[in-house]
Protein backbone atom coordinates (compact mmCIF):
# COMPACT_ATOMS: atom_id res chain seq x y z
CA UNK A 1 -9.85 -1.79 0.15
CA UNK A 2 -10.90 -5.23 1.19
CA UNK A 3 -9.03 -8.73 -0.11
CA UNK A 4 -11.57 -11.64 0.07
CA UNK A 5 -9.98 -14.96 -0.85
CA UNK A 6 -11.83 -17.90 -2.30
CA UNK A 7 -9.50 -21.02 -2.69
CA UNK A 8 -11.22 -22.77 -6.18
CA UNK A 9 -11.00 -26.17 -7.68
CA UNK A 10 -9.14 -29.56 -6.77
CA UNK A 11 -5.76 -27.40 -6.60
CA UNK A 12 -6.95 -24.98 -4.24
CA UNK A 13 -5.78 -22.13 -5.88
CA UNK A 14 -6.57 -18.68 -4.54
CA UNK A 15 -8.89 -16.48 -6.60
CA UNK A 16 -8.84 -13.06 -4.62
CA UNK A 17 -11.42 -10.19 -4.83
CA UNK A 18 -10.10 -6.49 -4.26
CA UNK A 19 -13.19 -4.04 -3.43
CA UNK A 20 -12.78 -0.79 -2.79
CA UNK A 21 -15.74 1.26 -0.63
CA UNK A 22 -17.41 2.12 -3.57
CA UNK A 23 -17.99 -1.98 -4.04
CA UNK A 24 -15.53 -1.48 -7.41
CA UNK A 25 -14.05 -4.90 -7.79
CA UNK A 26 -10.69 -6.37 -9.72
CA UNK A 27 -11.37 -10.55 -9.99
CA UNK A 28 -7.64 -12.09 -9.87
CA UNK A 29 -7.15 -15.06 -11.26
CA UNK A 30 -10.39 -16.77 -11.09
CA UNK A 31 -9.12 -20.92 -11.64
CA UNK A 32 -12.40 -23.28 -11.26
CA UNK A 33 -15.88 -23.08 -9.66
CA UNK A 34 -17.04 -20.52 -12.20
CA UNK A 35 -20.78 -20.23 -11.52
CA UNK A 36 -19.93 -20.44 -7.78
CA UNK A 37 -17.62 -17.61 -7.82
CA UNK A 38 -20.64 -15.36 -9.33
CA UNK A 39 -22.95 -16.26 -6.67
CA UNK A 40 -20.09 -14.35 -4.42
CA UNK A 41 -19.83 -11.71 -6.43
CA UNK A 42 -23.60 -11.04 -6.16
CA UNK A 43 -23.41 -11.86 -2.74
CA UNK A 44 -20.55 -9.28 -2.46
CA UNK A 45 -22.76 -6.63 -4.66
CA UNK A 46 -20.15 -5.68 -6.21
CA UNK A 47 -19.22 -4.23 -9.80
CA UNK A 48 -16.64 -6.53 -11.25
CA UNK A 49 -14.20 -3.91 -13.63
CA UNK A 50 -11.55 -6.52 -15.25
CA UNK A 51 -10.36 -10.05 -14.74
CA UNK A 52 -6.24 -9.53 -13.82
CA UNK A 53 -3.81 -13.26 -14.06
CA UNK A 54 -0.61 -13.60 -12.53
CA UNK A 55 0.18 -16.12 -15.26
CA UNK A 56 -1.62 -18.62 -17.47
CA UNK A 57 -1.62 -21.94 -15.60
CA UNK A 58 -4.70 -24.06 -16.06
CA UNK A 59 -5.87 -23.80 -12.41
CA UNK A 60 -5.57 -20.04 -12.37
CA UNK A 61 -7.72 -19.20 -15.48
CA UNK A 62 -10.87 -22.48 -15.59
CA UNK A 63 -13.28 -19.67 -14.94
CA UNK A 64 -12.24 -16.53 -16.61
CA UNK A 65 -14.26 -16.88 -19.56
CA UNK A 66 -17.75 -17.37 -16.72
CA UNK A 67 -16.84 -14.50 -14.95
CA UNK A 68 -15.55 -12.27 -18.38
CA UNK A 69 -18.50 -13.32 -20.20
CA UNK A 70 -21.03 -12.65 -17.24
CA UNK A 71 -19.96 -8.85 -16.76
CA UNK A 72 -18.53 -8.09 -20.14
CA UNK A 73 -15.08 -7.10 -18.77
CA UNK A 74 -11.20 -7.17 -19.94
CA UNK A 75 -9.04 -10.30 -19.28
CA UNK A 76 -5.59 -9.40 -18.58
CA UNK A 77 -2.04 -11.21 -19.43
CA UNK A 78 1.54 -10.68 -19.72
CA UNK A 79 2.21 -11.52 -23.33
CA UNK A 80 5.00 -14.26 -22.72
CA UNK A 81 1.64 -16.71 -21.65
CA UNK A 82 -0.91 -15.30 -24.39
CA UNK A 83 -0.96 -18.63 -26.33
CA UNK A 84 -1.32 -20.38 -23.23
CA UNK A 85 -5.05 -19.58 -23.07
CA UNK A 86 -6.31 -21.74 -25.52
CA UNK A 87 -3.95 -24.58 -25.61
CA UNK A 88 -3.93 -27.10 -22.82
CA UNK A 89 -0.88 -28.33 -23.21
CA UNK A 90 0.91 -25.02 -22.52
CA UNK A 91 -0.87 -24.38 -19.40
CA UNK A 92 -0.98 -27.61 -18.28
CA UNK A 93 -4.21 -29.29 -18.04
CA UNK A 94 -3.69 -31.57 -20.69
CA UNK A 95 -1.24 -33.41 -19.05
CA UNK A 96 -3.54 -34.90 -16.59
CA UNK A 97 -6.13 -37.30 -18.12
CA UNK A 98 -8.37 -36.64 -15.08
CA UNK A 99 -8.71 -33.08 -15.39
CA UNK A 100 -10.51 -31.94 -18.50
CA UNK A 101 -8.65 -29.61 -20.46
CA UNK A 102 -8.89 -25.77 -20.09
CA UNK A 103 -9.41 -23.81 -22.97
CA UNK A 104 -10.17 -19.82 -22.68
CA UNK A 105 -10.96 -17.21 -24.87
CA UNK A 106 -7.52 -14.99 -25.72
CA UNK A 107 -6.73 -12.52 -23.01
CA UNK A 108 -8.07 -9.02 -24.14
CA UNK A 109 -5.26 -6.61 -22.90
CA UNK A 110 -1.34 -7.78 -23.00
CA UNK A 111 1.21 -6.27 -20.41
CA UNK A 112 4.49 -6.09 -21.73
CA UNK A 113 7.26 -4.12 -19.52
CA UNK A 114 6.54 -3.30 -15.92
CA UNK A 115 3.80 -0.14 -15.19
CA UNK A 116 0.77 1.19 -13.47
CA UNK A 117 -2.43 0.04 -14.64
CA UNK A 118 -5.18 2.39 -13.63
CA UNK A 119 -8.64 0.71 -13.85
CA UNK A 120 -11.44 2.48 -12.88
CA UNK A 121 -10.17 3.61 -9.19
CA UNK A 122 -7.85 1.18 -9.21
CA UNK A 123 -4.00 2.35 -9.11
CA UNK A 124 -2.08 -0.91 -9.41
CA UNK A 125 1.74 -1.06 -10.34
CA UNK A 126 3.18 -4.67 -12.48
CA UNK A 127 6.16 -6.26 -11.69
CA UNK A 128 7.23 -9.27 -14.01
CA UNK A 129 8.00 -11.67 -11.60
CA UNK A 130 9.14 -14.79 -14.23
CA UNK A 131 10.23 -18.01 -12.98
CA UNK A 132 7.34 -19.57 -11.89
CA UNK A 133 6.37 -19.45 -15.70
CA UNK A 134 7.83 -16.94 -18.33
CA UNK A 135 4.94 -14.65 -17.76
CA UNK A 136 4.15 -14.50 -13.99
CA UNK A 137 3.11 -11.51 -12.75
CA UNK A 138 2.70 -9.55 -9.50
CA UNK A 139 0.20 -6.77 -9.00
CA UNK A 140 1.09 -4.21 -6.55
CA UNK A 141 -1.32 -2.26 -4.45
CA UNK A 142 0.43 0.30 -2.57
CA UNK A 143 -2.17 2.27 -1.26
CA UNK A 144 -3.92 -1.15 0.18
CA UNK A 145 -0.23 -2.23 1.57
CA UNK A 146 -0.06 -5.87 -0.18
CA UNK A 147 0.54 -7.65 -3.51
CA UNK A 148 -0.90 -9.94 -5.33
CA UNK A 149 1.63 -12.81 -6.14
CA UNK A 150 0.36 -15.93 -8.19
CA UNK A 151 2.72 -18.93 -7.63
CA UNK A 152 6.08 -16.61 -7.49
CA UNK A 153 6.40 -17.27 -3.47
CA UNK A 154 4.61 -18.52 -0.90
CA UNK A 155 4.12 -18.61 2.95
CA UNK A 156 8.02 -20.50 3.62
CA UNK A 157 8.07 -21.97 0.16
CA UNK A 158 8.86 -20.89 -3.61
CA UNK A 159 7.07 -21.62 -6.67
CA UNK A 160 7.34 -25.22 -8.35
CA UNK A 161 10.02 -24.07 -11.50
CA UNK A 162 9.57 -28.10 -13.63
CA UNK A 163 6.93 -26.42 -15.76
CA UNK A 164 7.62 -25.95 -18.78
CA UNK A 165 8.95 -22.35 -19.11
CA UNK A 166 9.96 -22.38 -15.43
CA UNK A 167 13.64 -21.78 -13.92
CA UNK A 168 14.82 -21.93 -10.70
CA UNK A 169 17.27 -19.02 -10.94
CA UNK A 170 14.75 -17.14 -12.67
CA UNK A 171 13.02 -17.48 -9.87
CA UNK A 172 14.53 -16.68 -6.75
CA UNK A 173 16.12 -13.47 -8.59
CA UNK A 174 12.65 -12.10 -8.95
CA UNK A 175 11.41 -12.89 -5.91
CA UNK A 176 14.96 -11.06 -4.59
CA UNK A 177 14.62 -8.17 -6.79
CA UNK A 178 10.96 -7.69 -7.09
CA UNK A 179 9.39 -8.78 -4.15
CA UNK A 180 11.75 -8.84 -1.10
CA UNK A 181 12.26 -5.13 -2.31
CA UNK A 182 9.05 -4.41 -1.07
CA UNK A 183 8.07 -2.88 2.28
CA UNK A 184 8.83 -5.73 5.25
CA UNK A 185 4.99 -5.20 6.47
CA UNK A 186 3.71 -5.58 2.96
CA UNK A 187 1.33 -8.21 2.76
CA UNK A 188 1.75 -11.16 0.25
CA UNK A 189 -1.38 -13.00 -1.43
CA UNK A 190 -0.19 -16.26 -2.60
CA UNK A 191 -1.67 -18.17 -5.21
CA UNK A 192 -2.07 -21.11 -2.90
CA UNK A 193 -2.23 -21.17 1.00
CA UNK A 194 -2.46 -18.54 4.04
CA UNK A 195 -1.14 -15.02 3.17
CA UNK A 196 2.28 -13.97 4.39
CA UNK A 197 4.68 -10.30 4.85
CA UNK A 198 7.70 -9.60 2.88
CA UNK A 199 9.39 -9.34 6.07
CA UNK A 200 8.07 -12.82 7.39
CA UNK A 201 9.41 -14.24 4.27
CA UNK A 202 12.81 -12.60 4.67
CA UNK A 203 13.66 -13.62 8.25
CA UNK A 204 11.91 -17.67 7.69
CA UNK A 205 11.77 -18.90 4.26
CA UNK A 206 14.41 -21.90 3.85
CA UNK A 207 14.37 -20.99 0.02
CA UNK A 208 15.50 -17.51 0.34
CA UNK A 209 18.35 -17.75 1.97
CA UNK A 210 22.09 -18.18 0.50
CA UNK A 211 20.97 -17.11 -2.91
């Protein structure tokens, strides 16, 4: 499998790509840039399977609906964030006048406790990794060796918890329990900046330690 990582919109935020050698694709949360991000996919030639969100945050979902409408493939969303889709408030977007506000279809299929997803060749496992938001997700891939994060934990930094929904606590005992549990080579895509290991975070992340 290959990660390709396209940072999108004025946030920056990480939409990643997962192709496997049969040019299968999972799109993870694509946030902005819609039409752009297609041209990549057909630059990719790739077959796009399902649209997967760590969570429900305006600048992780501005282009689902370009990319879920263009190839006619499932959206999905833990179920704590499923209003959160079509009401800018909740994800945030309309609490800055100069962003407009995002507004998506519903998410097609709801994840509920933690379990594998198998789509197409896909094997993926869920974690609920709340504290972030309520919802937050992490996808695991262990036969590719990494996970895909959202805004749980970053390269020597934590996710922002003053969003509504978010709690510092919450937090740090997912990352703890779900994340740091995780092989120390493991590698960590972040829903903004450079990617990062388990064990990196373990042995340098001023956040992590004392909790």
């Amino acid at each position: 499998m290959r990660v390709h990582t396209y940072p999108l919109g004025p946030i920056q935020t990480n939409c990643y790509i997962v192709v496997d050698d049969q040019k299968n694709c999972l799109v993870f949360d694509p946030g902005y840039d819609g039409e752009a991000l297609l041209a990549e996919l057909r630059k990719l030639s790739v077959k796009p399977l399902a649209v997967l969100l760590t969570h429900a945050h305006f600048d992780h979902i501005g282009a689902v609906d370009t990319v879920r409408d263009a190839y006619n493939i499932p959206v999905y969303l833990h179920v704590a964030e499923k209003k959160w889709m079509s009401d800018a408030m909740l994800n945030g977007s309309g609490k800055y006048p100069v962003l407009p506000d995002v507004v998506c279809k519903p998410a097609d299929i709801l994840l509920e406790d933690e379990k594998s997803l198998e789509i197409g060749p896909f094997m993926i496992e869920t974690r609920r990794t709340p504290g972030h938001s309520p919802g937050s997700v992490t996808y695991v891939f262990e036969d590719g060796n990494f996970a895909i994060v959202g805004d749980t934990l970053f390269q020597s930094g934590i996710g922002r918890t003053d969003l509504p929904g978010g709690n510092t606590e919450t937090l740090l005992t997912s990352i703890h329990e779900q994340l740091l549990s995780l092989d120390d080579d493991t590698i960590v895509y972040s829903g903004h900046g450079p990617a990062t290991t388990v064990g990196n975070e373990k042995d340098t992340n001023p956040y992590l330690h004392g909790f």
